[in-house]
Protein backbone atom coordinates (compact mmCIF):
# COMPACT_ATOMS: atom_id res chain seq x y z
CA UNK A 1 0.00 0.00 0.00
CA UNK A 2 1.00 3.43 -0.63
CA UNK A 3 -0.32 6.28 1.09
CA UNK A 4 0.25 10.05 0.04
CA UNK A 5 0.30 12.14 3.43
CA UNK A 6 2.10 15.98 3.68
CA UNK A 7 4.82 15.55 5.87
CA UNK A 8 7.36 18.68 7.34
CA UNK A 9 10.45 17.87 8.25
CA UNK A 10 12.02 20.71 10.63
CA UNK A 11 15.58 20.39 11.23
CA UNK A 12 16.26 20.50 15.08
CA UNK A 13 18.77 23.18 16.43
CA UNK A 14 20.98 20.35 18.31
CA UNK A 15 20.56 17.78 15.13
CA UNK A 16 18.20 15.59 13.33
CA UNK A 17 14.41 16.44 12.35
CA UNK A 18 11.00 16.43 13.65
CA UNK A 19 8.25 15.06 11.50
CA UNK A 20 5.05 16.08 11.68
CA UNK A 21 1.68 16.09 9.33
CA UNK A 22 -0.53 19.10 8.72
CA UNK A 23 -3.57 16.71 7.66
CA UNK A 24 -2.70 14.04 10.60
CA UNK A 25 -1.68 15.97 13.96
CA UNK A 26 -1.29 12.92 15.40
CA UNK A 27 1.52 12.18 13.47
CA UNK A 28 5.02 13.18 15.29
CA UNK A 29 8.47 11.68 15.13
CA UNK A 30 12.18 12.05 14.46
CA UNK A 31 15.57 11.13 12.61
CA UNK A 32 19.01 11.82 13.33
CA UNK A 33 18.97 12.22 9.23
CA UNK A 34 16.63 12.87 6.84
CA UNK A 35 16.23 9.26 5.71
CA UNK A 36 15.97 8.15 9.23
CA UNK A 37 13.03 10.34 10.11
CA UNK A 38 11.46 9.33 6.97
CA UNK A 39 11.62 5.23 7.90
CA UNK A 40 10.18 6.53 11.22
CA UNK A 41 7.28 8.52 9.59
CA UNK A 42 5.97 5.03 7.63
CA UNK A 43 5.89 3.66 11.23
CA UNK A 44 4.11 6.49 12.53
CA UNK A 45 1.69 6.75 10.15
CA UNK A 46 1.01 3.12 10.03
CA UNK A 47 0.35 3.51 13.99
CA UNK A 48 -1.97 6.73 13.60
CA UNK A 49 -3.93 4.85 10.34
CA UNK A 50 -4.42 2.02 12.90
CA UNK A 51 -5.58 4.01 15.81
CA UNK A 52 -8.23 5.65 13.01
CA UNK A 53 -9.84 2.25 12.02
CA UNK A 54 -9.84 1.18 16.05
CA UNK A 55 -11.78 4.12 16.31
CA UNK A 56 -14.18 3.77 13.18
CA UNK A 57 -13.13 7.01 11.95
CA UNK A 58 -12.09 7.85 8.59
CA UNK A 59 -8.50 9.55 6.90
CA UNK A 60 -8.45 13.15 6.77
CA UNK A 61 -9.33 15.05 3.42
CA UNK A 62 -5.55 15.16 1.97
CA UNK A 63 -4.46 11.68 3.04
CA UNK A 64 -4.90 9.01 0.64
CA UNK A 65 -4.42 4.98 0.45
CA UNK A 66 -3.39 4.25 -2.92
CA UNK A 67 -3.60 -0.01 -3.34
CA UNK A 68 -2.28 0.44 -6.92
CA UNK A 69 1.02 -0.04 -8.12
CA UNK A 70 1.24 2.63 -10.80
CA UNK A 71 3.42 6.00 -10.64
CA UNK A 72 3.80 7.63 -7.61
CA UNK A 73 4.42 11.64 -7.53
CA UNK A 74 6.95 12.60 -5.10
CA UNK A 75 7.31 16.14 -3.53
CA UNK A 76 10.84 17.10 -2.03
CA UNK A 77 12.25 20.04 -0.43
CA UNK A 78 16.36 20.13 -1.28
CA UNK A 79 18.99 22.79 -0.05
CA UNK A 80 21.15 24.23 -2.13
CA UNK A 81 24.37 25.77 -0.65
């Protein structure tokens, strides 16, 4: 399954990021790298999409489940220095 969820990844003064989701507020973690705190978001959002169906209520507007396997649009923020 893919799912399609706006994340924002805020770099952290003493290192790594915190991940959160405007359309899922429930939705907070962290990475000591970019990559890391990505891995951590599928978890995250895995946990808050099965504290949703415990609680008979639906996604958010914004957040989709996609059960296909076609393309997949990516949106990424990159630094340049």
């Amino acid at each position: 399954m893919i799912a399609r969820v706006p994340l924002v990844l805020e770099p952290q003064p003493e290192g790594g990021f915190t991940v959160t989701s405007p359309a899922l507020p429930e939705l907070v973690t962290e990475g000591d790298s970019v990559h890391e705190a990505l891995a951590n978001a599928e978890d995250a959002f895995a946990a808050v999409v099965e504290i949703y169906e415990d609680r008979g209520h639906s996604l958010p507007l914004g957040v989709r489940l996609d059960e296909s396997d076609g393309p997949l649009a990516v949106e990424a923020l990159v630094a340049i220095t």
